[in-house]
C-alpha atoms as a PDB file:
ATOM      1  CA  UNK A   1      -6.943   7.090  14.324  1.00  0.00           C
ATOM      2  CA  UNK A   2      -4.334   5.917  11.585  1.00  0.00           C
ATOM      3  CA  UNK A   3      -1.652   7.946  10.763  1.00  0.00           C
ATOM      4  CA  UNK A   4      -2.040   8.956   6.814  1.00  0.00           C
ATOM      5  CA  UNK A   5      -1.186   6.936   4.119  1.00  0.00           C
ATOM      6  CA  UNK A   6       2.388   8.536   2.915  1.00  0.00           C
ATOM      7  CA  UNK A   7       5.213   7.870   0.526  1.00  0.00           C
ATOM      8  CA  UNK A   8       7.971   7.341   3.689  1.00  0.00           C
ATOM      9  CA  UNK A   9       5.861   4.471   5.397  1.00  0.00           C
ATOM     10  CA  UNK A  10       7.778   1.085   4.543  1.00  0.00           C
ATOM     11  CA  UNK A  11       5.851  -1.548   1.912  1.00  0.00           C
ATOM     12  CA  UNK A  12       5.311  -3.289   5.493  1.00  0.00           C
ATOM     13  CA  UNK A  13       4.074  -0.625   7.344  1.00  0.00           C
ATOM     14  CA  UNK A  14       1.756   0.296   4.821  1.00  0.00           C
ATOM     15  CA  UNK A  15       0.233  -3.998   4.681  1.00  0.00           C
ATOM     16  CA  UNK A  16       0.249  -4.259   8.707  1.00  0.00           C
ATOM     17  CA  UNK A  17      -1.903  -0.317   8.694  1.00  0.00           C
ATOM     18  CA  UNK A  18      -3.835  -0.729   5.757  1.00  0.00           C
ATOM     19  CA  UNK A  19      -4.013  -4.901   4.926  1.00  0.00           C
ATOM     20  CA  UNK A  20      -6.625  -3.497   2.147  1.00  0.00           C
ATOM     21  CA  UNK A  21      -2.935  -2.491   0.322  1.00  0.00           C
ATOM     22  CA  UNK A  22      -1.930  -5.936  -0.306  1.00  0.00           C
ATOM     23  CA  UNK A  23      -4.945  -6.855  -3.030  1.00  0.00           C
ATOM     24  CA  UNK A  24      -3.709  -3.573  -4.167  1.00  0.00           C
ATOM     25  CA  UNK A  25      -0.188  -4.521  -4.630  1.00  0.00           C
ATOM     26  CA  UNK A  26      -0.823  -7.764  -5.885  1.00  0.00           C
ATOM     27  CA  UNK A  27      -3.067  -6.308  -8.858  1.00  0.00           C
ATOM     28  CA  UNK A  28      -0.180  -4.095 -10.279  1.00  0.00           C
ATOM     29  CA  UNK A  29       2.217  -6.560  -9.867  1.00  0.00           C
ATOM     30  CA  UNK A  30       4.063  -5.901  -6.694  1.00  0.00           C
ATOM     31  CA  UNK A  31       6.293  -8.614  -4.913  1.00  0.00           C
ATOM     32  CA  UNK A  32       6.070  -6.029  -1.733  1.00  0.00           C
ATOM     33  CA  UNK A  33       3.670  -8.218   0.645  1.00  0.00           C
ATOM     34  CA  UNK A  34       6.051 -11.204   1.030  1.00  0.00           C
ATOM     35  CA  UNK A  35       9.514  -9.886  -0.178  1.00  0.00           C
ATOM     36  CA  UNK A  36      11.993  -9.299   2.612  1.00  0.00           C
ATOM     37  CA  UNK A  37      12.615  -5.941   1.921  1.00  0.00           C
ATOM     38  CA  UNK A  38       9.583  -4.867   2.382  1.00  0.00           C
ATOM     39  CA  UNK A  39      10.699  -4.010   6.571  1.00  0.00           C
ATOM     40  CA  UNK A  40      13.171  -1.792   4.659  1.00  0.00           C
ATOM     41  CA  UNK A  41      11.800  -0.610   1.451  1.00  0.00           C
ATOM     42  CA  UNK A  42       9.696   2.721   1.170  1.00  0.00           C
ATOM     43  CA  UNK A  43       6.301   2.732  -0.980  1.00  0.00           C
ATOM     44  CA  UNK A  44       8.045   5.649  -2.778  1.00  0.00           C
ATOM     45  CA  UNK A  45      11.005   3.054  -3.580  1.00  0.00           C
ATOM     46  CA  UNK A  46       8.962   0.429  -4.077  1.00  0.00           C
ATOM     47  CA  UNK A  47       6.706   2.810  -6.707  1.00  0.00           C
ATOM     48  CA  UNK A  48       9.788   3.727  -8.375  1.00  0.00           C
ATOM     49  CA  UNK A  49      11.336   0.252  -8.882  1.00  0.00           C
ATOM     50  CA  UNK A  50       8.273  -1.089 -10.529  1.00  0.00           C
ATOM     51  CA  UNK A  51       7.988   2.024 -12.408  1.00  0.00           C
ATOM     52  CA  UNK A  52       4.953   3.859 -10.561  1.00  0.00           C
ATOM     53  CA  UNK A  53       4.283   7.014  -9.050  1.00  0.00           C
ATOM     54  CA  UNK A  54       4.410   7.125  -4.893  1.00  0.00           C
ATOM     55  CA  UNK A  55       0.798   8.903  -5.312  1.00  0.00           C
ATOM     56  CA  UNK A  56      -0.781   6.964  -8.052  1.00  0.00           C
ATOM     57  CA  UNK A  57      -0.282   3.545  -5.672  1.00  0.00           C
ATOM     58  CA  UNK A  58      -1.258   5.186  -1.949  1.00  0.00           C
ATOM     59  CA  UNK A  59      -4.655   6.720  -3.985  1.00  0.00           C
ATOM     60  CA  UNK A  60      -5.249   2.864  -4.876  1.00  0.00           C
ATOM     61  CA  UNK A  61      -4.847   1.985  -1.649  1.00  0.00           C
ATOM     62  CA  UNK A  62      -6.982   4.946  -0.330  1.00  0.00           C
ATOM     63  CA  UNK A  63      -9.459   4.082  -2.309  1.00  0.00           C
ATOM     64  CA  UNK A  64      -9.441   0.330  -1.354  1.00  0.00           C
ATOM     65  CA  UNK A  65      -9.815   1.028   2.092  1.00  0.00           C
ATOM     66  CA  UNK A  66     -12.792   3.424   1.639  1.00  0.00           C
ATOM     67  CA  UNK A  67     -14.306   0.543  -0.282  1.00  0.00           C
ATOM     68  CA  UNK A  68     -13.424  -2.595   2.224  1.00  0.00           C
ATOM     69  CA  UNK A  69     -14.862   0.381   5.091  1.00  0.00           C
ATOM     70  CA  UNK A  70     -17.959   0.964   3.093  1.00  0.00           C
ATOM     71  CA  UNK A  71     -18.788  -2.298   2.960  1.00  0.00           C
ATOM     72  CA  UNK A  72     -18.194  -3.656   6.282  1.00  0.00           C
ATOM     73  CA  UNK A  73     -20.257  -0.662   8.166  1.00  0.00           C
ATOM     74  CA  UNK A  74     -23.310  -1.772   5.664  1.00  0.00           C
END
């Protein structure tokens, strides 16, 4: 079982955990999948620097991955 989604993971913990995260990324904008600071970089700091909340971004990516899981079990 995955640990849960949560503001501390890095930007590239989050894309190796949850690689539904990067479309997610991507559609607001976010440099985070191929930027080098993404080893270092926290989703909260990465929410903050492009002017999101932590929370609003990991529910996208919850509910991507509920989607992508939905439709690969049909």
């Amino acid at each position: 079982m995955k640990a849960p989604l949560h503001d501390q993971l890095t930007m590239a913990e989050l894309v190796a955990r949850w690689p539904s995260a990067g479309p997610v990324l991507a559609g607001r904008g976010m440099a985070c999948v191929g930027c080098s600071m993404a080893r270092f970089e926290t989703v909260a700091e990465a929410a903050t620097a492009y002017g999101f909340r932590a929370e609003e971004l990991l529910g996208d990516v919850q509910r991507a991955t509920q989607h992508r899981s939905r439709r690969s079990s049909s």
